[in-house]
PDB file of N, CA and C in Angstrom:
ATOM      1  N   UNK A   1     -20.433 198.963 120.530  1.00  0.00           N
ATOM      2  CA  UNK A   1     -21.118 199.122 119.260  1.00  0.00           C
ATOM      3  C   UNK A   1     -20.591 198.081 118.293  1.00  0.00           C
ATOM      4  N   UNK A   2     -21.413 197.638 117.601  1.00  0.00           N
ATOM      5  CA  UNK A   2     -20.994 196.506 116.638  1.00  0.00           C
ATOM      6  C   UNK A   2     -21.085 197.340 115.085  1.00  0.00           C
ATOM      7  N   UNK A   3     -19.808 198.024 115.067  1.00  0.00           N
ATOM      8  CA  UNK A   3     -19.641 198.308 113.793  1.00  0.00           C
ATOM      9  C   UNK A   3     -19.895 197.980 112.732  1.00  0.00           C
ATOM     10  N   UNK A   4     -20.101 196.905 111.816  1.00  0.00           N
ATOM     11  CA  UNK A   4     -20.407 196.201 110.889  1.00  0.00           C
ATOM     12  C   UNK A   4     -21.919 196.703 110.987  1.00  0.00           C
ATOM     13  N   UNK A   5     -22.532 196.337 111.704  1.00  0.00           N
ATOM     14  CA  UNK A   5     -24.208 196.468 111.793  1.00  0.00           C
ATOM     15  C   UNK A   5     -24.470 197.452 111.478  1.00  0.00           C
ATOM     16  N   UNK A   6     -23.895 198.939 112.503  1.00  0.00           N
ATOM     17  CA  UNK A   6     -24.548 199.977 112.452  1.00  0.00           C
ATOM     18  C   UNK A   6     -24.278 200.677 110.844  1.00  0.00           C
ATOM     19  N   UNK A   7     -22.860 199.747 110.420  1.00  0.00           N
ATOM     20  CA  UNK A   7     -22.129 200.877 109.245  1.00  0.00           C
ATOM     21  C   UNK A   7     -23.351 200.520 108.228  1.00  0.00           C
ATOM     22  N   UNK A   8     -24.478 199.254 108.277  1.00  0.00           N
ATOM     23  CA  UNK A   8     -25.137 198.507 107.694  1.00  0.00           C
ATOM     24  C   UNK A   8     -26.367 199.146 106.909  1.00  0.00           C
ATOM     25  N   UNK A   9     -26.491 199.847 108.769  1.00  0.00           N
ATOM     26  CA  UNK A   9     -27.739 200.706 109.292  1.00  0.00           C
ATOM     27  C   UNK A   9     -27.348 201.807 108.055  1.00  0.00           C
ATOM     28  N   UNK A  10     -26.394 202.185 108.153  1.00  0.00           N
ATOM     29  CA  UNK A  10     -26.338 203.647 107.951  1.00  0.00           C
ATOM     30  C   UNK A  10     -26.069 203.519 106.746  1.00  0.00           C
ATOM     31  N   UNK A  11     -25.336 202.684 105.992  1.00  0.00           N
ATOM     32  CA  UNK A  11     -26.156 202.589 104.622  1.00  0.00           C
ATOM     33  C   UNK A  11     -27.333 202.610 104.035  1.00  0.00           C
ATOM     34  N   UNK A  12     -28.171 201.673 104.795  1.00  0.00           N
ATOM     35  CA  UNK A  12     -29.612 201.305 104.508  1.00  0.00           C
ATOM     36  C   UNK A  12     -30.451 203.169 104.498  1.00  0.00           C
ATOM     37  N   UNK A  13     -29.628 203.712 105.126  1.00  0.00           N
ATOM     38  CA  UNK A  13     -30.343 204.854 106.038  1.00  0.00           C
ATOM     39  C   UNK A  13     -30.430 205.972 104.651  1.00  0.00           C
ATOM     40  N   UNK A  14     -28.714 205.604 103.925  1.00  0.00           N
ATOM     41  CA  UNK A  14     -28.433 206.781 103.112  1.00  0.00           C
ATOM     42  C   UNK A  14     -28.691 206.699 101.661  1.00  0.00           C
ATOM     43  N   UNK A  15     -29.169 205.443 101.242  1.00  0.00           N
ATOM     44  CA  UNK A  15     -29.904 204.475 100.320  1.00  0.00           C
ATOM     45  C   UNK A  15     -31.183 205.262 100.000  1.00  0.00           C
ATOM     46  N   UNK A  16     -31.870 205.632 101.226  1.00  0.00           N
ATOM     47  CA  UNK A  16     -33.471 206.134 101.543  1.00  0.00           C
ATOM     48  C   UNK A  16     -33.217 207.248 101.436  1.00  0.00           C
ATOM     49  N   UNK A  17     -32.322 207.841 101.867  1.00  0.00           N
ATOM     50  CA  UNK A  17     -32.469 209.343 101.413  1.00  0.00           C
ATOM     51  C   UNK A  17     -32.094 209.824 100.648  1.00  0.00           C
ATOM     52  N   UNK A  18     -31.108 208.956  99.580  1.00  0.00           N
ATOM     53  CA  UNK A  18     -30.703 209.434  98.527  1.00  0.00           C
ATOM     54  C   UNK A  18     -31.986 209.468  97.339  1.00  0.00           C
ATOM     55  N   UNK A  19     -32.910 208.175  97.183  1.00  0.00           N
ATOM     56  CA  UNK A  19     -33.886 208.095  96.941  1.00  0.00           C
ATOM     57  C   UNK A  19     -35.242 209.188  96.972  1.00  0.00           C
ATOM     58  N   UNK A  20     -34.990 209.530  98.164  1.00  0.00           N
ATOM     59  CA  UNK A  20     -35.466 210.973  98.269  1.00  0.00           C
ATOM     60  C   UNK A  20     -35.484 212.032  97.863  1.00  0.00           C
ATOM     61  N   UNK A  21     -34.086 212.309  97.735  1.00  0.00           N
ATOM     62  CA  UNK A  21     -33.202 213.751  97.356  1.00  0.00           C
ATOM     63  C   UNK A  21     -32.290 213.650  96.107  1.00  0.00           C
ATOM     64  N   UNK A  22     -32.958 213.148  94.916  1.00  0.00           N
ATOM     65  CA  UNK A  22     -31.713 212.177  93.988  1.00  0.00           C
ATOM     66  C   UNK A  22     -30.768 213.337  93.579  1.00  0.00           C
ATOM     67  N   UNK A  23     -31.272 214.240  93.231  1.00  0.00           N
ATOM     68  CA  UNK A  23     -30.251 215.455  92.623  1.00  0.00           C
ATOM     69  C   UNK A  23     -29.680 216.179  94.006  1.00  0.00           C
ATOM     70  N   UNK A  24     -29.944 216.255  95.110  1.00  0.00           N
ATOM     71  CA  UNK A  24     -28.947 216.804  95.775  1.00  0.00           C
ATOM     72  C   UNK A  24     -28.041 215.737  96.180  1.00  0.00           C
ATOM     73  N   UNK A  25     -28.379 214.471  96.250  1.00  0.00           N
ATOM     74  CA  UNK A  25     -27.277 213.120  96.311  1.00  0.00           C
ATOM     75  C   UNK A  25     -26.219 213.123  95.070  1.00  0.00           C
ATOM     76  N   UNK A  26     -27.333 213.475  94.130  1.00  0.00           N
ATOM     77  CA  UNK A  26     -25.891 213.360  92.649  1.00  0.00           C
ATOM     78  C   UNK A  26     -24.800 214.390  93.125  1.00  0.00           C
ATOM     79  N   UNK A  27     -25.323 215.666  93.669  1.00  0.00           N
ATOM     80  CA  UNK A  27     -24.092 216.950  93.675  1.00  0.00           C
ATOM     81  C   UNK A  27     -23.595 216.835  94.558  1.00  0.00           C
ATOM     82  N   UNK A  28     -23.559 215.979  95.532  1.00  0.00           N
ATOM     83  CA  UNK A  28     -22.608 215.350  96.719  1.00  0.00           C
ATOM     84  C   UNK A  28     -21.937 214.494  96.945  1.00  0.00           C
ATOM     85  N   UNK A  29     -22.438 213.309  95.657  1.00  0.00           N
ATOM     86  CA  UNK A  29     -21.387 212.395  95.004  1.00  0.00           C
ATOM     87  C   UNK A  29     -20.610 213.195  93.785  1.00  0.00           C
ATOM     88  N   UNK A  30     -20.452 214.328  93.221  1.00  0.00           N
ATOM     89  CA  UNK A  30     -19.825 214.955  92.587  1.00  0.00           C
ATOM     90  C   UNK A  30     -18.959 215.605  93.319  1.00  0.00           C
ATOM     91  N   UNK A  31     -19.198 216.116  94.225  1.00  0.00           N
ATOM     92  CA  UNK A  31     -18.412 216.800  94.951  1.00  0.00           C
ATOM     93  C   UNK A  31     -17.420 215.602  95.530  1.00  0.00           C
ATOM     94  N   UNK A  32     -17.760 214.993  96.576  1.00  0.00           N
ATOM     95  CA  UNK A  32     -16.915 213.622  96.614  1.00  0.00           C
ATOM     96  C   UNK A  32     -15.802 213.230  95.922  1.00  0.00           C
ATOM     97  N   UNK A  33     -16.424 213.002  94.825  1.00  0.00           N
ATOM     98  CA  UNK A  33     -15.375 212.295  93.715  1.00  0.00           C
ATOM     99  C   UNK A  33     -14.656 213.630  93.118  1.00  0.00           C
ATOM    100  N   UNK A  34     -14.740 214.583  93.204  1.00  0.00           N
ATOM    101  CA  UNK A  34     -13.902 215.943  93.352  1.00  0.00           C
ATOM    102  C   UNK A  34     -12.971 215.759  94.306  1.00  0.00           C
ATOM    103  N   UNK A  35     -13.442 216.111  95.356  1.00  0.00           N
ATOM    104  CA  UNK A  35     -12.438 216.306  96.437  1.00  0.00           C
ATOM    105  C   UNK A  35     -11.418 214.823  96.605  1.00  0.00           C
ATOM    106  N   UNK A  36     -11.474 213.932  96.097  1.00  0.00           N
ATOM    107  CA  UNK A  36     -11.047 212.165  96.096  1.00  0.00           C
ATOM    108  C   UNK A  36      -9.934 212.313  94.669  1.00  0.00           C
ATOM    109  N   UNK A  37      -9.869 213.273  93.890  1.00  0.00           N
ATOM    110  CA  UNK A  37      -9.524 213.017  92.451  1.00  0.00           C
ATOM    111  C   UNK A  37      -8.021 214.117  92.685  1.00  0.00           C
ATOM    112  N   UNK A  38      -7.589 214.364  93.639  1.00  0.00           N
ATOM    113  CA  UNK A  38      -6.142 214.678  93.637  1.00  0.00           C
ATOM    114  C   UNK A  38      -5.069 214.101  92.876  1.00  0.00           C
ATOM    115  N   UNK A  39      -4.197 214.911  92.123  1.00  0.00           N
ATOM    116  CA  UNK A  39      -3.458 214.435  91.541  1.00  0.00           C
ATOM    117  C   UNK A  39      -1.930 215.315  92.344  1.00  0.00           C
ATOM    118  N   UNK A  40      -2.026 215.113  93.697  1.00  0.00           N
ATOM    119  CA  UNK A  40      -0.764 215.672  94.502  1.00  0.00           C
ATOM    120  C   UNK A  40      -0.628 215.077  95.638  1.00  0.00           C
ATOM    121  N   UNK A  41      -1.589 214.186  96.600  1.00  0.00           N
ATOM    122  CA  UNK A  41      -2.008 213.631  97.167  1.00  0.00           C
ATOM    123  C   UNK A  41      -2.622 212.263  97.155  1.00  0.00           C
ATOM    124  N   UNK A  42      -1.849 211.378  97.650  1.00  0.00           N
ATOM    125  CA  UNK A  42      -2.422 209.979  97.687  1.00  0.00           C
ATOM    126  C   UNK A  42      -3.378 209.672  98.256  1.00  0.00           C
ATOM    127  N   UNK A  43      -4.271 208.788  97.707  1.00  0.00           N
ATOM    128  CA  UNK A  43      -5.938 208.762  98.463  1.00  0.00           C
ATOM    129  C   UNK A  43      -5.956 207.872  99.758  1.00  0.00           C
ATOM    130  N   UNK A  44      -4.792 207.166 100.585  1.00  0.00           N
ATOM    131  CA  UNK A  44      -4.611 207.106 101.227  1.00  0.00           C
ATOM    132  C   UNK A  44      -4.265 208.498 102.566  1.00  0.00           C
ATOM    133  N   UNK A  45      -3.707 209.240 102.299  1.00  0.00           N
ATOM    134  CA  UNK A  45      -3.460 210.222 103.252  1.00  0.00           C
ATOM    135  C   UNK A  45      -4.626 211.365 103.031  1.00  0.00           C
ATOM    136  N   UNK A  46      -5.813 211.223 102.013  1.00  0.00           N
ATOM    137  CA  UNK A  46      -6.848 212.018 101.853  1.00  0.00           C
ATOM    138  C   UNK A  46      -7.809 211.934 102.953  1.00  0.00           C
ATOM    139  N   UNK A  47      -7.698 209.791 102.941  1.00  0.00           N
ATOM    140  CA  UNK A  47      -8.840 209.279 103.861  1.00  0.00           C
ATOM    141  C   UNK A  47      -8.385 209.974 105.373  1.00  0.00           C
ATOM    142  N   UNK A  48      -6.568 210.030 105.482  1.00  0.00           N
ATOM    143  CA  UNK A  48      -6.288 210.134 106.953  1.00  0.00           C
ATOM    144  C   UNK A  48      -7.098 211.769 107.505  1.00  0.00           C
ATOM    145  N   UNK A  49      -6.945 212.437 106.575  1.00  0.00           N
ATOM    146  CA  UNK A  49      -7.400 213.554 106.906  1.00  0.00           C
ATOM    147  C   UNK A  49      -9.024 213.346 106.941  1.00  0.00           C
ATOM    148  N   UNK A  50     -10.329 213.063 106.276  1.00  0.00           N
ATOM    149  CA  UNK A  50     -11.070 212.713 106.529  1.00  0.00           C
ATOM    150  C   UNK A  50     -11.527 211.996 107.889  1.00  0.00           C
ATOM    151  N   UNK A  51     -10.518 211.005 108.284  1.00  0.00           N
ATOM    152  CA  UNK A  51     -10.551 210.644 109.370  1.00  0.00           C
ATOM    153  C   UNK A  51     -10.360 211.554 110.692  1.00  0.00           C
ATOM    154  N   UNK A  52      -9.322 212.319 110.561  1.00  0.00           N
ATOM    155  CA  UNK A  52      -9.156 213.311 111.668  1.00  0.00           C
ATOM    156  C   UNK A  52     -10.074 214.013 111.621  1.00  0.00           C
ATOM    157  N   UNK A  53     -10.789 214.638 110.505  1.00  0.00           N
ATOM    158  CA  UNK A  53     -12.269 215.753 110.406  1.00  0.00           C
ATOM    159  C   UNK A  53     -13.156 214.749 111.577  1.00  0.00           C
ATOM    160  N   UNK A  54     -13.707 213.728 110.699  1.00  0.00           N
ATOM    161  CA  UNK A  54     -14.653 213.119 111.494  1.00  0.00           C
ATOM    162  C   UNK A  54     -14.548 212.886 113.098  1.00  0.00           C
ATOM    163  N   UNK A  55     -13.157 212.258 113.161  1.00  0.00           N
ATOM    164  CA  UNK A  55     -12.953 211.888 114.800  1.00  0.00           C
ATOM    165  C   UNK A  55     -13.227 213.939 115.329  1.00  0.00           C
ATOM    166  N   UNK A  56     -12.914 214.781 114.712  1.00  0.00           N
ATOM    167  CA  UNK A  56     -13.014 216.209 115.491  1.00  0.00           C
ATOM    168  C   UNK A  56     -14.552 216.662 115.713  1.00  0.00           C
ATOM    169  N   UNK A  57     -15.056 216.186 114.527  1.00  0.00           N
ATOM    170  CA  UNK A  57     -16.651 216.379 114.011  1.00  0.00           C
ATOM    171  C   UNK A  57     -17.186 215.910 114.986  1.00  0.00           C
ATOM    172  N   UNK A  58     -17.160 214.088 115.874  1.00  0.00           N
ATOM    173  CA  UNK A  58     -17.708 213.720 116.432  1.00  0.00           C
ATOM    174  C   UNK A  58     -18.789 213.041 115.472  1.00  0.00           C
ATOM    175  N   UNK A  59     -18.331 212.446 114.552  1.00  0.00           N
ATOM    176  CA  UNK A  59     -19.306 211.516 113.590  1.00  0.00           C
ATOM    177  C   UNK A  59     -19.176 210.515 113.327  1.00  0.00           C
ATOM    178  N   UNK A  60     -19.781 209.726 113.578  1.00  0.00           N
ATOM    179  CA  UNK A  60     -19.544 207.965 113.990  1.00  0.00           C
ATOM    180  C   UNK A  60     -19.820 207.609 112.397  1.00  0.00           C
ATOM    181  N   UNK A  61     -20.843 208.214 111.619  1.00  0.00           N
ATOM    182  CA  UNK A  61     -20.798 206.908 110.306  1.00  0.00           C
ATOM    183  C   UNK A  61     -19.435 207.429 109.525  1.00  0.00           C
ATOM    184  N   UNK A  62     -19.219 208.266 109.936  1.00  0.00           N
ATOM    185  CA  UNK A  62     -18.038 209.651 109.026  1.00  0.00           C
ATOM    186  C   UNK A  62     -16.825 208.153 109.632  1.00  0.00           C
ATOM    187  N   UNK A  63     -16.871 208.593 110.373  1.00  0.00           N
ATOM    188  CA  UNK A  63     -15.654 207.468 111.183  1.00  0.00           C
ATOM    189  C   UNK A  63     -15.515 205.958 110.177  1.00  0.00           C
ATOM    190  N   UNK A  64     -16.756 205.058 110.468  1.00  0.00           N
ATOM    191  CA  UNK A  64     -16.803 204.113 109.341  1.00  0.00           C
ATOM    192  C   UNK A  64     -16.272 204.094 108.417  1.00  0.00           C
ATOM    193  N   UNK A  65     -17.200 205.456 107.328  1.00  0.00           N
ATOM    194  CA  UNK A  65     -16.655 204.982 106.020  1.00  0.00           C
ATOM    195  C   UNK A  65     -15.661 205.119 105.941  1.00  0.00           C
ATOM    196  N   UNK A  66     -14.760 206.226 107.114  1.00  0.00           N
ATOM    197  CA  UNK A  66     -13.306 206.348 106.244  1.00  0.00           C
ATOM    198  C   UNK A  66     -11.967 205.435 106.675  1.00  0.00           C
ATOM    199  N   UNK A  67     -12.991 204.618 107.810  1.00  0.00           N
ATOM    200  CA  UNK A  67     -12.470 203.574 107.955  1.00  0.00           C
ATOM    201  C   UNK A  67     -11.984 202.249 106.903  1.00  0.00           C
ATOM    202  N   UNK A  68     -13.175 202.023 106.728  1.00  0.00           N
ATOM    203  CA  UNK A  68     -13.414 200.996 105.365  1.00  0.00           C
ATOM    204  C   UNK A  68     -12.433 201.755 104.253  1.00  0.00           C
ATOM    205  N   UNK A  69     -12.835 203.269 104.196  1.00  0.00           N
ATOM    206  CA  UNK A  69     -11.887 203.459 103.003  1.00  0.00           C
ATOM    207  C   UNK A  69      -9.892 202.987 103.062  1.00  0.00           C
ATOM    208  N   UNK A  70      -9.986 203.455 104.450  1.00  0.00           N
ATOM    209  CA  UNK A  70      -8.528 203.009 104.535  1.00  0.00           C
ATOM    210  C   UNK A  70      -8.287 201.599 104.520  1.00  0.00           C
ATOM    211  N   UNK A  71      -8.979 200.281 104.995  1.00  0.00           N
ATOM    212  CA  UNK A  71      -8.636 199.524 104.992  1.00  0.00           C
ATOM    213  C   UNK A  71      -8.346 198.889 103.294  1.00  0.00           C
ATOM    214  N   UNK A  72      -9.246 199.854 102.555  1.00  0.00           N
ATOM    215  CA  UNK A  72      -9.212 199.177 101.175  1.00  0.00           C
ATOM    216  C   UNK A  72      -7.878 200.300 100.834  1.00  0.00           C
ATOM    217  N   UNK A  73      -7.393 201.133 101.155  1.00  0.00           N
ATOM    218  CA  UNK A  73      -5.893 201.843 100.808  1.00  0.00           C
ATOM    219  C   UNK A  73      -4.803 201.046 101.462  1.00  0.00           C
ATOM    220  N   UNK A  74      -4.921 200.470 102.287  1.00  0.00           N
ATOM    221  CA  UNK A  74      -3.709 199.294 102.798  1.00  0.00           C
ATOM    222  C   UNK A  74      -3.168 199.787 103.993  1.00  0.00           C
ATOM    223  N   UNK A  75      -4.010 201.100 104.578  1.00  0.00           N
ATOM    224  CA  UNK A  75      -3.541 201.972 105.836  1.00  0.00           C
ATOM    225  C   UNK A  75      -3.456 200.580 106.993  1.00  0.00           C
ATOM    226  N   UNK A  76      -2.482 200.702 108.251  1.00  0.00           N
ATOM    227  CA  UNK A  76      -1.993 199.952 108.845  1.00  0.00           C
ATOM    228  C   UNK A  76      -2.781 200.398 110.291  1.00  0.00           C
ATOM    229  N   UNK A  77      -2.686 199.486 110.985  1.00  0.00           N
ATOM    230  CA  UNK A  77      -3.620 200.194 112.695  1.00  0.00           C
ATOM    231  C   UNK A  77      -2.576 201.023 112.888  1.00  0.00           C
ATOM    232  N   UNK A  78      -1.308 200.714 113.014  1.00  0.00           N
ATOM    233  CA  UNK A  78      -0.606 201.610 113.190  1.00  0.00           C
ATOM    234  C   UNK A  78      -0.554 202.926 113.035  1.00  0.00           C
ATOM    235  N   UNK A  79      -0.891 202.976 111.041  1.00  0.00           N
ATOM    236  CA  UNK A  79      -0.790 204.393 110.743  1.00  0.00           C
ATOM    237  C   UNK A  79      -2.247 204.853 111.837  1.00  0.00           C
ATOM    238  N   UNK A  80      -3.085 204.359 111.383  1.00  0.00           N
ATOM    239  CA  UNK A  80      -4.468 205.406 111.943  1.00  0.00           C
ATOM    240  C   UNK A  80      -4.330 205.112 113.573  1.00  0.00           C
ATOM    241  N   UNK A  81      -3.391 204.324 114.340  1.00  0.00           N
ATOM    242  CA  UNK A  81      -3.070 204.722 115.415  1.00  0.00           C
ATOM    243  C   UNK A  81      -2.515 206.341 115.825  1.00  0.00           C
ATOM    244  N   UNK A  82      -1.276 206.454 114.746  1.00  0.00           N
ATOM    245  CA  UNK A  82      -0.347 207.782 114.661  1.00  0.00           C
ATOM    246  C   UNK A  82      -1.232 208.822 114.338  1.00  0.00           C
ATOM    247  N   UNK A  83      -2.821 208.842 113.105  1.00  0.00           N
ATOM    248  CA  UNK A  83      -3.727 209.595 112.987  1.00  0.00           C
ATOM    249  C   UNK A  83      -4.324 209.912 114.082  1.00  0.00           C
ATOM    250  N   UNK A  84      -4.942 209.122 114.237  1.00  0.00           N
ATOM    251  CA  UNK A  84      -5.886 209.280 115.893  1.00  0.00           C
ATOM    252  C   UNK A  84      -5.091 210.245 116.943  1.00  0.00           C
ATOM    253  N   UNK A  85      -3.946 210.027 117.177  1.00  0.00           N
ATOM    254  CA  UNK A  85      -3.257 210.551 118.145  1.00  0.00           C
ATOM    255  C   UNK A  85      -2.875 211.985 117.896  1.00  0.00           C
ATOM    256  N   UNK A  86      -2.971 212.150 116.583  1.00  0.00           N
ATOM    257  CA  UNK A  86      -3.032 213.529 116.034  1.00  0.00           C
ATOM    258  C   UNK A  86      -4.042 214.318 116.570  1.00  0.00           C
ATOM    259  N   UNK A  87      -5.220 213.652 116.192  1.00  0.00           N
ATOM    260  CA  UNK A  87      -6.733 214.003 116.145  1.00  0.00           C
ATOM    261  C   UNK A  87      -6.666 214.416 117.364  1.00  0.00           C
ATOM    262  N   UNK A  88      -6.232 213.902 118.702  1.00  0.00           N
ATOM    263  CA  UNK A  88      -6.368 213.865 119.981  1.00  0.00           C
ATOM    264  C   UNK A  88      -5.819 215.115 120.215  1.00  0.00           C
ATOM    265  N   UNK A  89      -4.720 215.437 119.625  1.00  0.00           N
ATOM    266  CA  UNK A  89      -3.803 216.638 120.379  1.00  0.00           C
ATOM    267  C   UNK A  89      -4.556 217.420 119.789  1.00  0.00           C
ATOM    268  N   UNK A  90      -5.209 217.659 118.731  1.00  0.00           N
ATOM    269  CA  UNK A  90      -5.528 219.133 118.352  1.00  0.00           C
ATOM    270  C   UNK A  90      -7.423 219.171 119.179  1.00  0.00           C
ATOM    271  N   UNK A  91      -7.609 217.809 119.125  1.00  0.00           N
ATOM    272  CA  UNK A  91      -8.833 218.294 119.749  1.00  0.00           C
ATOM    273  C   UNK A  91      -9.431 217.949 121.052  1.00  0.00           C
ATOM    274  N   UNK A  92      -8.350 217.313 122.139  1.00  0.00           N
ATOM    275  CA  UNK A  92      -8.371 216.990 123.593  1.00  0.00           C
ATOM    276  C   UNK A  92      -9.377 216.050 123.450  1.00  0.00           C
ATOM    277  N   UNK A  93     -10.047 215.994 125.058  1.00  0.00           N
ATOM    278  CA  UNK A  93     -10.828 215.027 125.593  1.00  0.00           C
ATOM    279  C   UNK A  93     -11.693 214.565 124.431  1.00  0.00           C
ATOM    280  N   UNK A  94     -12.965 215.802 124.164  1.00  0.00           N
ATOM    281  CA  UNK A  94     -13.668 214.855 123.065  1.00  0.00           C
ATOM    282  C   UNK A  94     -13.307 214.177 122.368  1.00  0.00           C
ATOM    283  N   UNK A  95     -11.802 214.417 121.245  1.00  0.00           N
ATOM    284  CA  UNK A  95     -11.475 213.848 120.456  1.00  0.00           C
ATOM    285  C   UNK A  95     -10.647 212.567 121.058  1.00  0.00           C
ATOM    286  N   UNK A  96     -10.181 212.364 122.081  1.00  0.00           N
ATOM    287  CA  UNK A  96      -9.975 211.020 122.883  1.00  0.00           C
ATOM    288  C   UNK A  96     -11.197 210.201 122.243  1.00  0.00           C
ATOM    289  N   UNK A  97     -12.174 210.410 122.698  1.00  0.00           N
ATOM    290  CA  UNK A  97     -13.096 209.567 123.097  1.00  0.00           C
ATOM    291  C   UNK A  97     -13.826 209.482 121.787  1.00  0.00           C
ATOM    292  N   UNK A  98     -13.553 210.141 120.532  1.00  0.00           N
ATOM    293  CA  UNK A  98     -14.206 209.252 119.467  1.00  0.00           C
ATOM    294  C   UNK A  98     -12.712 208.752 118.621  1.00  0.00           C
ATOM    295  N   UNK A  99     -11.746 209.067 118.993  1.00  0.00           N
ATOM    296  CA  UNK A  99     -10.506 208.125 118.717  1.00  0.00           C
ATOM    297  C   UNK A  99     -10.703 207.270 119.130  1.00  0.00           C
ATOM    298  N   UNK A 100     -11.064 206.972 120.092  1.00  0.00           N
ATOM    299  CA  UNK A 100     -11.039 205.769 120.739  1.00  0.00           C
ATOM    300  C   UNK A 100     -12.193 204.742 119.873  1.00  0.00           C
ATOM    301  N   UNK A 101     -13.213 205.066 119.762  1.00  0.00           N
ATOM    302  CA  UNK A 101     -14.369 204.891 118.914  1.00  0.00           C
ATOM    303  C   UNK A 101     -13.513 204.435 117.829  1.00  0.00           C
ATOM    304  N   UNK A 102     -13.616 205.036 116.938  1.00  0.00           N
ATOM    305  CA  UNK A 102     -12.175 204.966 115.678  1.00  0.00           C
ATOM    306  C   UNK A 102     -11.186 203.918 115.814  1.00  0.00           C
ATOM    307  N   UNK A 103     -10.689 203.856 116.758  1.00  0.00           N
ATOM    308  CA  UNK A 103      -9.546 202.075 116.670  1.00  0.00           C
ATOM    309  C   UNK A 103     -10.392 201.171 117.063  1.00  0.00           C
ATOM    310  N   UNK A 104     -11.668 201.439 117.787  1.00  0.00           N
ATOM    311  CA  UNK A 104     -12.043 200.005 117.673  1.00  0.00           C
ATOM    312  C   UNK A 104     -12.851 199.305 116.721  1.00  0.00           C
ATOM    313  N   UNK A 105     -13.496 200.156 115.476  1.00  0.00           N
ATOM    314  CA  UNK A 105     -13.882 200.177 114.559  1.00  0.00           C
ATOM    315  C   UNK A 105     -13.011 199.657 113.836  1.00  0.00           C
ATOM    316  N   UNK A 106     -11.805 200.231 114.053  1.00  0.00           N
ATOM    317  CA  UNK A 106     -10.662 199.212 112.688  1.00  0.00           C
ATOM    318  C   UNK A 106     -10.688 197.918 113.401  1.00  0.00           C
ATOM    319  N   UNK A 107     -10.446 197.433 114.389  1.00  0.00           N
ATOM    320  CA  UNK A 107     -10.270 196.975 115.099  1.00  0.00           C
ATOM    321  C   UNK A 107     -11.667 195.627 114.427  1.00  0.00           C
ATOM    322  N   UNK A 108     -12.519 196.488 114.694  1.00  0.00           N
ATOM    323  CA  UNK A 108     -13.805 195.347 114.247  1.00  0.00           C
ATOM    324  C   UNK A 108     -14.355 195.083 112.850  1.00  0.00           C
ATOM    325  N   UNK A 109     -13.440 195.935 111.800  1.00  0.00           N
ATOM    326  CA  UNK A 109     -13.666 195.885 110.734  1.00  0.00           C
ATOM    327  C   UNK A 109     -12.600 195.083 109.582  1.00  0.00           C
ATOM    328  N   UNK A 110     -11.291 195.120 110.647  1.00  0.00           N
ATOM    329  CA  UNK A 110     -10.066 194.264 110.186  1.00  0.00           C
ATOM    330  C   UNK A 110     -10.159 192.755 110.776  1.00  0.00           C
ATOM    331  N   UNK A 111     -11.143 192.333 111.467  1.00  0.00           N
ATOM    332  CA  UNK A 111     -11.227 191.552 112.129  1.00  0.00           C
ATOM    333  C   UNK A 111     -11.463 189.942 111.509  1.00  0.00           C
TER     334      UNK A 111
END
C-alpha cells in the first residue's frame, strides 16, 4: 500500500462527507479537540494510545492519521516500535498484522 496516496484518498473521502454532514462533523471535531486538550498527558503519548486503539480496531486511515500525528510530536520508530509491540500482546495475531501495517506506514511517511 502506498500510504501517502491512500492517506490522500481518505482525506479527499472525509472532505465529502464532512460537506455532507457539516454539524455532525463540527461535534466530532469538538469532541476531538476535547479528548486532544489534556492538561495531564502529553499529546504525544495521547497519539500512542490512539495508535494502539486503531492497530486493535483494525483501521488503516485511523493508523495514518495517528501516524502523521506522531511524526509531527517527534515520536521515534522506535517509540511506536515499543507501541506496536504493545498493541500485539494485548491483541495477538490480528493485531500483528495491522502492526505490521503501522511500521510500514511510518516507515513510508518518514521517508
Amino acid at each position: 500500500m502506498d500510504w501517502k496516496d491512500f492517506m490522500g484518498g481518505m482525506k479527499r473521502n472525509i472532505r465529502s462527507f464532512n460537506a455532507a454532514v457539516p454539524e455532525t462533523s463540527a461535534g466530532f471535531s469538538t469532541l476531538t479537540k476535547a479528548a486532544k486538550s489534556s492538561q495531564h498527558v502529553d499529546d504525544k503519548t495521547l497519539e500512542f494510545v490512539a495508535l494502539g486503539i486503531s492497530v486493535a480496531e483494525r483501521c488503516e486511515p485511523c493508523i495514518g492519521f495517528h501516524i502523521e500525528a506522531l511524526i509531527k510530536c517527534g515520536a521515534t520508530r522506535e517509540e511506536v516500535a515499543d507501541v506496536l509491540g504493545m498493541a500485539l500482546q494485548m491483541g495477538g495475531g490480528p493485531s500483528l498484522m495491522y502492526a505490521s501495517k503501522a511500521l510500514d506506514c511510518w516507515d513510508q511517511m518518514t521517508a
